[in-house]
Protein backbone atom coordinates (compact mmCIF):
# COMPACT_ATOMS: atom_id res chain seq x y z
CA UNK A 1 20.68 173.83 88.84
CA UNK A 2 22.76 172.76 92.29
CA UNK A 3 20.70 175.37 93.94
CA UNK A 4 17.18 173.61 93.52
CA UNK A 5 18.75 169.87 92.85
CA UNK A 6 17.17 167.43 94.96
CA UNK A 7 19.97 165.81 97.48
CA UNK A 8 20.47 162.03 97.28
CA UNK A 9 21.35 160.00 100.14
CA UNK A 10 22.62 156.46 100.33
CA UNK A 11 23.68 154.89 103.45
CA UNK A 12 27.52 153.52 103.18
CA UNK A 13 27.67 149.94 105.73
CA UNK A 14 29.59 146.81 105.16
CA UNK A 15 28.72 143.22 106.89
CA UNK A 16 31.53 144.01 109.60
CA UNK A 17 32.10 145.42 112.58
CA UNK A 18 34.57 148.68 111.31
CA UNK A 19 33.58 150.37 108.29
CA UNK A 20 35.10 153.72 108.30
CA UNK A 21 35.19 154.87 111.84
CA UNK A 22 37.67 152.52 113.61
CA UNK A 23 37.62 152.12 117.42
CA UNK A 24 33.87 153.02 117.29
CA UNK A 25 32.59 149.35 117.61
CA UNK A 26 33.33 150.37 121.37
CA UNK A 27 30.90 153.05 121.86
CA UNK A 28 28.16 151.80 124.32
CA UNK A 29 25.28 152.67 121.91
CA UNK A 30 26.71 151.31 118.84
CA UNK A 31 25.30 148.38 117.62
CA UNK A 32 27.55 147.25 114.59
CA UNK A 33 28.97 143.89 116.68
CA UNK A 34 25.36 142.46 115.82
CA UNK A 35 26.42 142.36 111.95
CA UNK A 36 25.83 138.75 111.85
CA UNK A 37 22.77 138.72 113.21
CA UNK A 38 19.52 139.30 110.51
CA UNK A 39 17.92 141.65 112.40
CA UNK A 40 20.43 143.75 112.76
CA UNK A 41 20.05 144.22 108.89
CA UNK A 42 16.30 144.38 108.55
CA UNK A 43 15.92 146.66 111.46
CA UNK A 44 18.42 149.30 109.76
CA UNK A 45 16.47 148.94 106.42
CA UNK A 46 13.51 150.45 108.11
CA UNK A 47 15.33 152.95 109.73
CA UNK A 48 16.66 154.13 105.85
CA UNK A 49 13.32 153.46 104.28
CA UNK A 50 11.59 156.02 107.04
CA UNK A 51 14.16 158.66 105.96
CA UNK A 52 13.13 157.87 102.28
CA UNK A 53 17.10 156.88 101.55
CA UNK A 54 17.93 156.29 98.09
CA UNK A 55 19.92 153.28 98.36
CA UNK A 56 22.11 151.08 101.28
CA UNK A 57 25.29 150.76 99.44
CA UNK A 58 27.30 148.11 100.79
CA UNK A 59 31.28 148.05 100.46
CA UNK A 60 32.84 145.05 100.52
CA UNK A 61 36.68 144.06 100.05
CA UNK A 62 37.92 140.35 99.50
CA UNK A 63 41.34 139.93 101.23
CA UNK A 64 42.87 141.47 104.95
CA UNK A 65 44.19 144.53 105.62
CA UNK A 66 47.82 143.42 106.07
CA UNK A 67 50.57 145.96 104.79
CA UNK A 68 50.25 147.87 108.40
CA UNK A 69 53.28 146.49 109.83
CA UNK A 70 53.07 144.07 107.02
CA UNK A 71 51.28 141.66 109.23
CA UNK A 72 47.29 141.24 110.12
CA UNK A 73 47.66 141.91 113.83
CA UNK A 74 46.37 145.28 113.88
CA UNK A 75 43.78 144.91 111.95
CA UNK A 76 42.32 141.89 113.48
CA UNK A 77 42.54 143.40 117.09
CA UNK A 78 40.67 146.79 116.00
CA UNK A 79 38.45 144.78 114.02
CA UNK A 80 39.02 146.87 110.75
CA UNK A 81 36.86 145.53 108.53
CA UNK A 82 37.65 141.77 109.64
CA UNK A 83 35.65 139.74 110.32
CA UNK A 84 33.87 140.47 107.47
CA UNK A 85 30.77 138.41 105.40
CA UNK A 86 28.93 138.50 102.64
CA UNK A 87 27.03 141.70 101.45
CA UNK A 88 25.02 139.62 99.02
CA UNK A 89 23.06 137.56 101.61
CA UNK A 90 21.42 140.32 103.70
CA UNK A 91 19.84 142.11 100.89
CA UNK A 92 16.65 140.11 100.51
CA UNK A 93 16.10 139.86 104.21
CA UNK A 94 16.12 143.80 104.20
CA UNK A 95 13.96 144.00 100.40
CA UNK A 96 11.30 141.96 102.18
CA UNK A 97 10.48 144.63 104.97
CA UNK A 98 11.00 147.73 102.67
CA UNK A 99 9.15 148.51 99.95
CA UNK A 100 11.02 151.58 97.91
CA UNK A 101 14.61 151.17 99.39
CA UNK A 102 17.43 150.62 96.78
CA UNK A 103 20.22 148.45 97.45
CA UNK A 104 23.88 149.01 95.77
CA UNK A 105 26.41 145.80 96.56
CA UNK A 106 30.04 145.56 96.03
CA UNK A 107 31.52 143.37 94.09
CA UNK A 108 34.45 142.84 93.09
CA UNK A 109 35.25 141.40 89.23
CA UNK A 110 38.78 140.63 89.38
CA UNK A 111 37.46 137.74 91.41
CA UNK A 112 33.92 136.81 90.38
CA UNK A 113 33.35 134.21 87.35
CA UNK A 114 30.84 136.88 85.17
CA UNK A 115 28.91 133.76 84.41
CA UNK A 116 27.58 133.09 87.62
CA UNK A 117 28.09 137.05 88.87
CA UNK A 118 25.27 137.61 86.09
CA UNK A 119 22.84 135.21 87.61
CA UNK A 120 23.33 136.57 91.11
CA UNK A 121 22.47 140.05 90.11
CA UNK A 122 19.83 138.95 88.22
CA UNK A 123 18.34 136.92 91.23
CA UNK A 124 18.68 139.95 93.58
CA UNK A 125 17.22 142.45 90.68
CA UNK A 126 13.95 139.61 90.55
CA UNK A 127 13.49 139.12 93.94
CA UNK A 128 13.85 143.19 94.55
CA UNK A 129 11.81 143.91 92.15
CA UNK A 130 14.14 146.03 90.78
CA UNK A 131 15.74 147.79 93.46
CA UNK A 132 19.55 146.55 93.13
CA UNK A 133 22.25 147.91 92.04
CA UNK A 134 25.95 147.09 91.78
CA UNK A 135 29.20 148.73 93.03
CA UNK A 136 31.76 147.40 90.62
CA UNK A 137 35.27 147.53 92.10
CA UNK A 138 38.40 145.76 90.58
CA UNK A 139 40.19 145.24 94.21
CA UNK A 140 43.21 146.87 95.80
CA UNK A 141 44.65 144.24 98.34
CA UNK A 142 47.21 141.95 97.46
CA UNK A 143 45.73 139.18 100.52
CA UNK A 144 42.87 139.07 98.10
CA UNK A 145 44.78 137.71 95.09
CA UNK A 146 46.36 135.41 97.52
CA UNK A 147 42.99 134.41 98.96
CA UNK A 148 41.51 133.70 95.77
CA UNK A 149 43.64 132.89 93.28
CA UNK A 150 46.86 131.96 94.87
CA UNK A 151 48.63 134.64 93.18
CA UNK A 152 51.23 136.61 95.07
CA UNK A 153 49.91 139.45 94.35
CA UNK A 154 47.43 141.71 92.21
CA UNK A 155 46.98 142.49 88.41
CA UNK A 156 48.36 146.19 87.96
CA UNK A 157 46.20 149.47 88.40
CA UNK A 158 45.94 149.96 84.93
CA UNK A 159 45.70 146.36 83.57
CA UNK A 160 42.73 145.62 86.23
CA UNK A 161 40.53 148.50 84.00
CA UNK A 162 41.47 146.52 81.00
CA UNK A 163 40.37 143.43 82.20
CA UNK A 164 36.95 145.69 84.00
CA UNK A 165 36.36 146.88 80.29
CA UNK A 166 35.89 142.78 79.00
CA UNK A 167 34.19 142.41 81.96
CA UNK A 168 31.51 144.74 81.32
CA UNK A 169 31.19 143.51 77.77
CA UNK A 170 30.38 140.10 78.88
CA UNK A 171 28.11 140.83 81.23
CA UNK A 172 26.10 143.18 79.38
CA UNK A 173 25.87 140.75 76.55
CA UNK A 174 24.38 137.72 78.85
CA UNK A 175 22.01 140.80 80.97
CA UNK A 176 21.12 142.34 77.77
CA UNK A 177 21.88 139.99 74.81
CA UNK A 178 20.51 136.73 75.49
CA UNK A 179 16.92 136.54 76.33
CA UNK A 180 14.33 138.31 73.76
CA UNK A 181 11.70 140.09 76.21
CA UNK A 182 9.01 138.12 75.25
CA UNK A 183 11.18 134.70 75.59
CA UNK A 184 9.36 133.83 78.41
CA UNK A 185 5.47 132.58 77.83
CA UNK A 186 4.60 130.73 81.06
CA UNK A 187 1.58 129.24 78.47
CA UNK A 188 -0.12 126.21 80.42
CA UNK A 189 -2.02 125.26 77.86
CA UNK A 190 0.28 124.36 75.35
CA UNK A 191 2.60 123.32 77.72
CA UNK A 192 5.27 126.00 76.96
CA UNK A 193 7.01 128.32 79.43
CA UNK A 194 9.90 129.51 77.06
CA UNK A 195 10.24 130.16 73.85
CA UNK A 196 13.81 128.65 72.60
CA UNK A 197 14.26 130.55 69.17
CA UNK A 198 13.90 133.75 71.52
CA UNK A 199 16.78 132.55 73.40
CA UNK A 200 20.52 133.17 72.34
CA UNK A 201 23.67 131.43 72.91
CA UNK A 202 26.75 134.59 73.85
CA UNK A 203 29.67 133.08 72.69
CA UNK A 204 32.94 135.24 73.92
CA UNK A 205 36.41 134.82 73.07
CA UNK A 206 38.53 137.77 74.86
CA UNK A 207 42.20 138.43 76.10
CA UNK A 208 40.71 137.67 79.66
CA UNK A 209 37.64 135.80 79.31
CA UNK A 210 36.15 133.02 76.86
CA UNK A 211 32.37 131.72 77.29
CA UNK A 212 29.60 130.03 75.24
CA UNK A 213 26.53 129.99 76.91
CA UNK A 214 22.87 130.94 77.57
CA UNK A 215 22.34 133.51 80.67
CA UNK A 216 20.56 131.41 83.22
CA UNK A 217 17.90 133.90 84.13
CA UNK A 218 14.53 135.18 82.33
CA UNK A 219 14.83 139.19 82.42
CA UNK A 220 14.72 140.44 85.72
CA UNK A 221 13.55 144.10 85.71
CA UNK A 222 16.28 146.02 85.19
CA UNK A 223 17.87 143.86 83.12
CA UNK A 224 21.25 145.31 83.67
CA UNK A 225 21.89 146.25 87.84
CA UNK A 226 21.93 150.29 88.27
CA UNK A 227 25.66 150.79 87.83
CA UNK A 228 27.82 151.96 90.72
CA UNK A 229 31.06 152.98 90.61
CA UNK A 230 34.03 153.46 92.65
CA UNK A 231 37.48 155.07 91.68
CA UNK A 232 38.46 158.54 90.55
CA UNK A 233 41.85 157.75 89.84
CA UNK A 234 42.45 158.87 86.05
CA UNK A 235 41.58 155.09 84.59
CA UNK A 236 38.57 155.03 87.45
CA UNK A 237 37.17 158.42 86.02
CA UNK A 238 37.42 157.00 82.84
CA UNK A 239 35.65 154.22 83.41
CA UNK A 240 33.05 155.99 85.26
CA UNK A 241 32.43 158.28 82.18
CA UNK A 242 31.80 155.48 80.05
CA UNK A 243 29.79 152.89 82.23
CA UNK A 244 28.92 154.09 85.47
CA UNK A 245 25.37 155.95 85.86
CA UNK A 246 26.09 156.33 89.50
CA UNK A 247 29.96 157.15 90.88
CA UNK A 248 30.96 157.09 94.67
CA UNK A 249 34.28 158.98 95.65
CA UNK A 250 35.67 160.01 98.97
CA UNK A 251 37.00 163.59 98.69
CA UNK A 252 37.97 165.04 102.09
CA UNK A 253 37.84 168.80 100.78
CA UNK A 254 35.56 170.56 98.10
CA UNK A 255 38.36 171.53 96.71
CA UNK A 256 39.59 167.86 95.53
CA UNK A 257 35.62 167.09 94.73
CA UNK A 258 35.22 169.90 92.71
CA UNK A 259 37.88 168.67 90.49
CA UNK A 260 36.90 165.10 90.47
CA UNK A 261 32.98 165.77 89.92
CA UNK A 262 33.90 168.30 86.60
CA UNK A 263 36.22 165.65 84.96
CA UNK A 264 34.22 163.09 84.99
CA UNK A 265 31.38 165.01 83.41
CA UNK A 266 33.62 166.24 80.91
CA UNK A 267 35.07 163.04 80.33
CA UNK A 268 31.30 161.32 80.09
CA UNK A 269 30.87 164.20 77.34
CA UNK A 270 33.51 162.85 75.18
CA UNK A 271 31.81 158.92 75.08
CA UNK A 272 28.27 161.00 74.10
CA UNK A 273 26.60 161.09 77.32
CA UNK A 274 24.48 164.16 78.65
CA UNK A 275 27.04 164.63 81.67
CA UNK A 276 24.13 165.43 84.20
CA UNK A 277 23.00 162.20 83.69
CA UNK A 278 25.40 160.58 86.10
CA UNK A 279 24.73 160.81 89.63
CA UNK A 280 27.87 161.90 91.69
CA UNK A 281 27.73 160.70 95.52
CA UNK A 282 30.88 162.25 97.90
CA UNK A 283 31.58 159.83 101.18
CA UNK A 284 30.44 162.28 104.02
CA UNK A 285 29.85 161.50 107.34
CA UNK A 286 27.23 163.94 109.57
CA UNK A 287 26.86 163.95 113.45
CA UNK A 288 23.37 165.94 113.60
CA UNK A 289 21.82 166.95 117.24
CA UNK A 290 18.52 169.12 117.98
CA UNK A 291 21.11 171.33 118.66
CA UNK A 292 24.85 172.47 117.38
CA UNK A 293 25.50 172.16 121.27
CA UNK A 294 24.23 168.77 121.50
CA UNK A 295 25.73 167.83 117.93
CA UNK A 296 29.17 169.20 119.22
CA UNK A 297 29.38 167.30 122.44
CA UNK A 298 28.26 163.73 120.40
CA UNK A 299 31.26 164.88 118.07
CA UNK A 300 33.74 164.94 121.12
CA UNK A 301 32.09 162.01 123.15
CA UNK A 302 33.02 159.80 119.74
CA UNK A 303 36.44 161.10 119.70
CA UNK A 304 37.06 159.77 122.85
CA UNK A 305 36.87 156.30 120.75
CA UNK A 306 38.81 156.80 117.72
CA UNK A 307 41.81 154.11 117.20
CA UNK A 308 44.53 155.84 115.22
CA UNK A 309 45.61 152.24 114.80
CA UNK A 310 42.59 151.47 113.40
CA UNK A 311 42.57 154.29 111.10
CA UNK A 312 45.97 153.97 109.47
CA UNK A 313 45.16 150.35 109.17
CA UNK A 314 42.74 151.18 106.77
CA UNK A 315 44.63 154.00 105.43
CA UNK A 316 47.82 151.69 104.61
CA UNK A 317 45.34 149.52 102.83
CA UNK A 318 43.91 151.98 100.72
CA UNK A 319 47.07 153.58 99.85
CA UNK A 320 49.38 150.34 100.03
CA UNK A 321 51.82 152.83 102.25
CA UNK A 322 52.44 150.85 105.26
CA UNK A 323 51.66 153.79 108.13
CA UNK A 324 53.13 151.85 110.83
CA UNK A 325 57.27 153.18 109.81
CA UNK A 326 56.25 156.96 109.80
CA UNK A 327 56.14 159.41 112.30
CA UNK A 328 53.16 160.78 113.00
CA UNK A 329 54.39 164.35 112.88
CA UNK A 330 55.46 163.50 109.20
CA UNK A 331 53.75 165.38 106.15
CA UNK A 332 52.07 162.23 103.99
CA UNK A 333 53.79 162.17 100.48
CA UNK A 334 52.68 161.27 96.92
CA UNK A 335 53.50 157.27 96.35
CA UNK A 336 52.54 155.49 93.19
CA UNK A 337 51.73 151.83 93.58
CA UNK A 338 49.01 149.18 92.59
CA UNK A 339 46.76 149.92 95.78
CA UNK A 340 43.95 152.83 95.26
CA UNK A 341 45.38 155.77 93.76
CA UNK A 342 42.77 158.16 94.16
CA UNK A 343 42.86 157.27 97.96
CA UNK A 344 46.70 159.07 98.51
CA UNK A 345 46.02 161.61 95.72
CA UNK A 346 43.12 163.40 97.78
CA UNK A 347 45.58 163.49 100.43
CA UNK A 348 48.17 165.19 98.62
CA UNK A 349 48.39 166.15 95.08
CA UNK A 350 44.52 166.52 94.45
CA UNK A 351 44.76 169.91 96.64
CA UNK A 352 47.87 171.13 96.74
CA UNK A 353 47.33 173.90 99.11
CA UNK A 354 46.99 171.18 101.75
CA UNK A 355 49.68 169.22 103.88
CA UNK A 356 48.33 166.70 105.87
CA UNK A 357 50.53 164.99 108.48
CA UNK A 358 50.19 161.25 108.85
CA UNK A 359 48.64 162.58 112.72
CA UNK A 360 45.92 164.40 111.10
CA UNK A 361 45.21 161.48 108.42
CA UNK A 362 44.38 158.84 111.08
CA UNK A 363 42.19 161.79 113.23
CA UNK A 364 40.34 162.33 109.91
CA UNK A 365 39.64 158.99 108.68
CA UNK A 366 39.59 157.92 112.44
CA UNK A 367 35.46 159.15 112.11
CA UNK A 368 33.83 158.05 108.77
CA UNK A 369 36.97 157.78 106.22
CA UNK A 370 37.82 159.81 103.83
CA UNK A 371 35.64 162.10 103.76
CA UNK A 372 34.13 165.46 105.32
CA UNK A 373 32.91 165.58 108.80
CA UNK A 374 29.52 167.90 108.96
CA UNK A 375 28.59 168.28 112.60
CA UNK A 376 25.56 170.43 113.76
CA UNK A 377 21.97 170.74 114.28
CA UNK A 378 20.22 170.19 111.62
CA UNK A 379 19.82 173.52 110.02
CA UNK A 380 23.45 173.59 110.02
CA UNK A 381 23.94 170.46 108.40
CA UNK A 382 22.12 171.01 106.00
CA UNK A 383 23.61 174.73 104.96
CA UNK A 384 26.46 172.68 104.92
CA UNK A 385 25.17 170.19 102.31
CA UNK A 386 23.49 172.75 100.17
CA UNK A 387 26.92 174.75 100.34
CA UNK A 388 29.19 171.55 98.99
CA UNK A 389 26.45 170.71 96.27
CA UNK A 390 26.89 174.40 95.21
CA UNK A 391 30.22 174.63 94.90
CA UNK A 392 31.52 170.80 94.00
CA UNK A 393 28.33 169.99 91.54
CA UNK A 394 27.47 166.99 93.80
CA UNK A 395 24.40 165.30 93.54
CA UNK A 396 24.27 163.71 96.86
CA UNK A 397 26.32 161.74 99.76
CA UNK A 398 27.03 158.42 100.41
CA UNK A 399 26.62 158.87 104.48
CA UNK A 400 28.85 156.68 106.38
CA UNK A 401 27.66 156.46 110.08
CA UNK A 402 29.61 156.61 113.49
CA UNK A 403 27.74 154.58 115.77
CA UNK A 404 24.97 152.88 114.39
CA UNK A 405 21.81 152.84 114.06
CA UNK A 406 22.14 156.23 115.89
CA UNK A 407 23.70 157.91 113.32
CA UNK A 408 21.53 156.76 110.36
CA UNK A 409 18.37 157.35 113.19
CA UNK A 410 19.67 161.16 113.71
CA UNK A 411 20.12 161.44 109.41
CA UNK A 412 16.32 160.07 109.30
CA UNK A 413 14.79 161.56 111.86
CA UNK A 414 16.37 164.95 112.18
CA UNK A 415 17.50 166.04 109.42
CA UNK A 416 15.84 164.97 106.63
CA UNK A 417 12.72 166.58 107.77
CA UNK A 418 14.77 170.04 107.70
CA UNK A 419 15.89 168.82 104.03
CA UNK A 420 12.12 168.40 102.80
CA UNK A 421 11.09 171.70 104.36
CA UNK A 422 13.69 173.38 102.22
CA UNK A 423 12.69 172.00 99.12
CA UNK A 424 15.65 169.96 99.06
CA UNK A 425 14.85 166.34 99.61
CA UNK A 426 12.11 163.91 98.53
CA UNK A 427 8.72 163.77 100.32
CA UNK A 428 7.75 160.81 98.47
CA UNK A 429 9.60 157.60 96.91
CA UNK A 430 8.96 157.75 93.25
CA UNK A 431 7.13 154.77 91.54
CA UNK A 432 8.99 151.84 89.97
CA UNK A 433 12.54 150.24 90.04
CA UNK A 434 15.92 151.90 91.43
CA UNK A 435 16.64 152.94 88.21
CA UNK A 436 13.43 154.85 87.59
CA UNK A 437 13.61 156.57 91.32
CA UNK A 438 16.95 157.99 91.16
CA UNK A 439 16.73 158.83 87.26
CA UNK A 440 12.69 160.62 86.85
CA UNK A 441 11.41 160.04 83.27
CA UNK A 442 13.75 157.14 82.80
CA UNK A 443 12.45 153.49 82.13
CA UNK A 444 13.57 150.17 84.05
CA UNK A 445 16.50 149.79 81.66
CA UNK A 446 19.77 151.36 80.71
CA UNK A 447 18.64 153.92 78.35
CA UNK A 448 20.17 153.42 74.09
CA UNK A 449 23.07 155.80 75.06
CA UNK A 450 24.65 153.73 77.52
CA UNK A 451 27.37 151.03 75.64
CA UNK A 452 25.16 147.94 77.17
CA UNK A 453 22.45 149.03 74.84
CA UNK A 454 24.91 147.80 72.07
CA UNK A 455 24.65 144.32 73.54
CA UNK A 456 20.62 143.62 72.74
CA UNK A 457 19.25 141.56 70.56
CA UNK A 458 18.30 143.14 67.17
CA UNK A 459 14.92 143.10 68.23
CA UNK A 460 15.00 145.03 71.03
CA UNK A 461 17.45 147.50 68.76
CA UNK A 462 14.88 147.57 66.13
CA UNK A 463 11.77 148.28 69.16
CA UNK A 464 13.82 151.16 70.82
């Protein structure tokens, strides 16, 4: 199957000026300091819609990267992902000059009320016409506890899946639960726009949340947002299997991917679902030229900007190992803690015929994060792509960029056309909502498999 599969692209951005290549914001053709202007936003959707990308996924984190010399200093100098605004606002600037482009938002549900969360993603998934999707997180920085709640610090790794699994079941109850699909009659004549017996009251009463209430929004298209996912720790891959229909991880080797990608198929097995159906996306970032000369001498003019500060900035918040008291010669050891644990496992027991030194850590995630690097002309790239969906059972890459919009322009522009002409890559967007484009044969909504189906009204049971 890998060797015919159709590759899947998103685009991975965030509404700051670092995302995942620190000390980049620096580079005379990158553009990423104009993240608070509109344009900036709008112009890049275009770019992704003309290489036919599946989706812009936008990260997003609530708090500061502090635990770097336990302070913010660093990370406020390199800019590492602070300043940093809201991914929610951009997205119907950029749906209202694209037609087919999908767009898959962070957020974060240790923080957001699922009351109101449900009516945002509702409004996006209207006003998209079905073309959103959402990233669901549960956090990793302590500053965002503080930030938000007060608290000194966050729930635990495994008690932040418990309170993701109530989470879920609220939300699909108000998205799928409370409005019948023909609740809504817009009938002039008589005066009546919805119909209130086909309109229920979710009442709630959990460990973590209570709520009695009607959702606040007729049904959007999708109903229920395409559902992103990112964590392959063993509680992330098991919440994957059960929920997710779309899973982002950041292996740095196909070695580590490989063995993510087959558990959480086998593990989406076990809760009854087909375990193709779930489309696996590996952080990768690609520097593509006309030629693997010119491609090679990009990849060594960017160097030139990397901030190892920068880098193990964002590497001490992702791991919640504070970088700053190691030497750089030092071999990077297995420590368990309440940060992300997938993000120090791929670094050291995920492949353990690899030591990496803290040194070759910050060089690595110094240009696009976690993951691989794939720099060449285009024909190279893409053996290289077609070679880690082979042996990993990928179904695609979420494509972090360098400098932007040059890197996404290269993606689009260069090597996508080298994609189609191997068979390997869309010519054409497919017809309907995000859902229906990155699933073919599949409807607008979450198929009678997936556990949100459990949360309709017995109508819609009985009509499936």
């Amino acid at each position: 199957m890998s060797a015919t599969r159709e590759i899947l692209f998103n685009a991975f951005d965030m509404n700051c000026v670092v995302h995942q290549s620190p000390g980049l914001w620096r580079h005379p053709r990158d553009r990423a300091d104009r993240y608070i202007d509109l344009s900036y936003w709008t112009d890049l959707a275009k770019i992704l819609e003309r290489g036919k990308f599946d989706a812009l996924f936008l990260a997003d984190v609530l708090g500061v990267y502090d635990v770097y010399g336990g302070n913010t200093d660093t990370a406020l100098r390199e800019a590492t992902q602070i300043p940093l605004n809201d991914p929610l606002l951009t997205v119907s600037a950029m749906a209202g000059v694209t037609e087919n482009l999908g767009f898959g938002v962070t957020c974060t549900l240790s923080y957001e009320p699922p009351f109101t969360f449900a009516r945002r993603m509702s409004t996006l998934d209207h006003l998209t016409k079905g073309r959103i999707g959402w990233n669901i997180v549960t956090g990793y920085l302590d500053s965002a506890a503080r930030g938000v709640s007060g608290a000194a610090s966050q729930p635990k790794h495994d008690t932040r899946y418990q309170i993701a699994e109530e989470y879920m079941d609220l939300v699909y109850k108000l998205w799928e639960g409370s409005w019948e699909d023909d609740a809504v009659l817009r009938d002039r004549a008589r005066g009546i726009f919805t119909d209130p017996a086909k309109v229920h009251r979710i009442k709630h009463e959990g460990e973590f949340f209570k709520l009695d209430a009607i959702h606040l929004s007729e049904p959007s298209p999708q109903r229920t947002p395409v559902l992103f996912q990112a964590g392959t720790s063993g509680k992330g891959r098991d919440f994957a299997a059960r929920h997710a229909e779309c899973v982002f991880m950041a292996a740095p080797s196909k070695t580590v991917a490989k063995g993510y990608v087959s558990d959480i198929r086998r593990r989406a097995a076990l809760y009854g679902r087909a375990p193709e159906s779930i489309r696996i996306f590996n952080l990768t970032t690609a520097i593509v030229g006309r030629t693997g000369e010119e491609a090679r001498e990009k990849h060594a003019e960017y160097r030139r900007y990397i901030s190892h500060a920068g880098a193990l900035t964002l590497m001490s918040g992702w791991t919640g190992i504070d970088f700053s008291v190691y030497d750089l010669d030092e071999p990077v050891r297995y420590i368990r803690n309440e940060a992300v644990h997938s993000a120090v496992e791929s670094f050291t027991t995920a492949d353990p015929d690899k030591t990496w030194t803290v040194r070759e850590v910050a060089e690595h995630v110094g240009i696009g994060g976690f993951g691989p690097l794939l720099v060449g002309s285009a024909s190279e790239v893409a053996d290289q792509m077609e070679a880690w969906i082979a042996e990993t059972d990928l179904d695609g890459f979420n494509l972090a960029y360098v400098v932007t919009p040059e890197t996404f322009a290269d993606i689009s522009d260069l090597l996508v056309p080298e994609l189609q002409r191997r068979g390997r890559y869309k010519t054409e967007y497919r017809a309907g909502t995000l859902r229906q484009k990155m699933f073919p044969g599949s409807g607008p909504r979450l198929g009678a498999q997936h556990p949100a189906a459990a949360s309709r009204h017995t109508t819609l049971k009985a009509a499936q």
